[in-house]
C-alpha atoms as a PDB file:
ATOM      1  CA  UNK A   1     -74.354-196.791 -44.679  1.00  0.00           C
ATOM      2  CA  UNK A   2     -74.941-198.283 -48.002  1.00  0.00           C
ATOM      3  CA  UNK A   3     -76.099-195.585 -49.355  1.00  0.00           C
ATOM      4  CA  UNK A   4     -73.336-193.300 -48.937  1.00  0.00           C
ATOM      5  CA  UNK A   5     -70.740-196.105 -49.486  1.00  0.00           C
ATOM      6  CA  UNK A   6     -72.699-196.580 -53.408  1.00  0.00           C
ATOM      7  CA  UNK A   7     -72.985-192.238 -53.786  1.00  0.00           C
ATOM      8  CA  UNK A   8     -69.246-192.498 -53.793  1.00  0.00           C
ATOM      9  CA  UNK A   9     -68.216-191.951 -49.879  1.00  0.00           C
ATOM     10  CA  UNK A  10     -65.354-193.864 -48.112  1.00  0.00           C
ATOM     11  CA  UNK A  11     -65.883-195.222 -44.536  1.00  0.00           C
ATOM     12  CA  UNK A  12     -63.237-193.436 -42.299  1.00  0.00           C
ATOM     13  CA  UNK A  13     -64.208-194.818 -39.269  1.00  0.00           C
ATOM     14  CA  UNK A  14     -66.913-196.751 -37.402  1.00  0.00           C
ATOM     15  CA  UNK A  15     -67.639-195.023 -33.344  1.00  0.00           C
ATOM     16  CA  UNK A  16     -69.111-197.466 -31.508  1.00  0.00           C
ATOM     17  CA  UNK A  17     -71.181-195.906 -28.284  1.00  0.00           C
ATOM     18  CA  UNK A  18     -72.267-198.326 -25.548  1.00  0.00           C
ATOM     19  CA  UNK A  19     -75.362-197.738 -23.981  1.00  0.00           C
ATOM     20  CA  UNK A  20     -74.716-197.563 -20.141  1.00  0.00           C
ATOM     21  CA  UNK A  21     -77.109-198.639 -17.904  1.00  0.00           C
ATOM     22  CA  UNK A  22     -79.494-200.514 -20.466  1.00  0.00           C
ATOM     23  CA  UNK A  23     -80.877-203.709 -19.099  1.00  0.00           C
ATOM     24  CA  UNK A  24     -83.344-205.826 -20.425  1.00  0.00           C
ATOM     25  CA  UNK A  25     -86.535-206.217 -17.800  1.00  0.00           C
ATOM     26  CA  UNK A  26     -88.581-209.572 -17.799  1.00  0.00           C
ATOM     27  CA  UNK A  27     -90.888-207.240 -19.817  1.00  0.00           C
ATOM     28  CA  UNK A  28     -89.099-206.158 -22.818  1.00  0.00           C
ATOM     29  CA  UNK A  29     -87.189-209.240 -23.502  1.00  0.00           C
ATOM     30  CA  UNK A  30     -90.519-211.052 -23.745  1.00  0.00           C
ATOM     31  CA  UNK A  31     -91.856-208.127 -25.796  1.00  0.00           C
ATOM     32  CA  UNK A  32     -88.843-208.148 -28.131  1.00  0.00           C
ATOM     33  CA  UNK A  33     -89.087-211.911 -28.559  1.00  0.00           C
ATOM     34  CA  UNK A  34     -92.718-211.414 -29.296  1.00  0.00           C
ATOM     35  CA  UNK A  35     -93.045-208.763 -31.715  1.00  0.00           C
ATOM     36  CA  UNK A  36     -89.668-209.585 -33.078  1.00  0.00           C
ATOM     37  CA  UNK A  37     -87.257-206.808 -32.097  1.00  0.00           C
ATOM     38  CA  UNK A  38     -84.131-205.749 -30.968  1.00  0.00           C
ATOM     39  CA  UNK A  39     -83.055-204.542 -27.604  1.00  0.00           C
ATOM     40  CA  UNK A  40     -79.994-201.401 -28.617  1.00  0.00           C
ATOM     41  CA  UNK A  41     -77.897-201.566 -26.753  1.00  0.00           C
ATOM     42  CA  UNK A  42     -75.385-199.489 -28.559  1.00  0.00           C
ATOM     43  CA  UNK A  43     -75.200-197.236 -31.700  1.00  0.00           C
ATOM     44  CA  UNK A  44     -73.113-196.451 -34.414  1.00  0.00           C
ATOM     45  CA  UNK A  45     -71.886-193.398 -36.017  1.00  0.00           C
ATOM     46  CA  UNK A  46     -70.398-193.796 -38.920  1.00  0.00           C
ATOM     47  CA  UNK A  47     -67.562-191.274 -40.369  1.00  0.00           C
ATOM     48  CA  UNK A  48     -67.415-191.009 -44.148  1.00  0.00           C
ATOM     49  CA  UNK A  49     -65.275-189.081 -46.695  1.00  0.00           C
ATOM     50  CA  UNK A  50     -65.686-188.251 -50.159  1.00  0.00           C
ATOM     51  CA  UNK A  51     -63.697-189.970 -52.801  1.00  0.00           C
END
């Protein structure tokens, strides 16, 4: 995002998607601790327009 935000873009809008049916076994949530990661559990999509 800051990358197009500094080559001159304007945010328009931020579209948050929820990941549905994303759960966190014993297993990944120790992995993520472990190795020092993130479980997603949603994504962004950013909408831009240029200035």
């Amino acid at each position: 995002m800051e990358r197009f935000l500094k080559a001159g873009f304007a945010l328009r809008e931020d579209i948050i998607k929820v990941q549905h049916n994303c759960h966190a076994t014993g297993f990944w949530k120790k992995k993520s601790q472990e190795y020092n990661f993130l479980l997603i559990m949603h994504k962004h999509l950013f909408v831009f327009q240029k200035k």
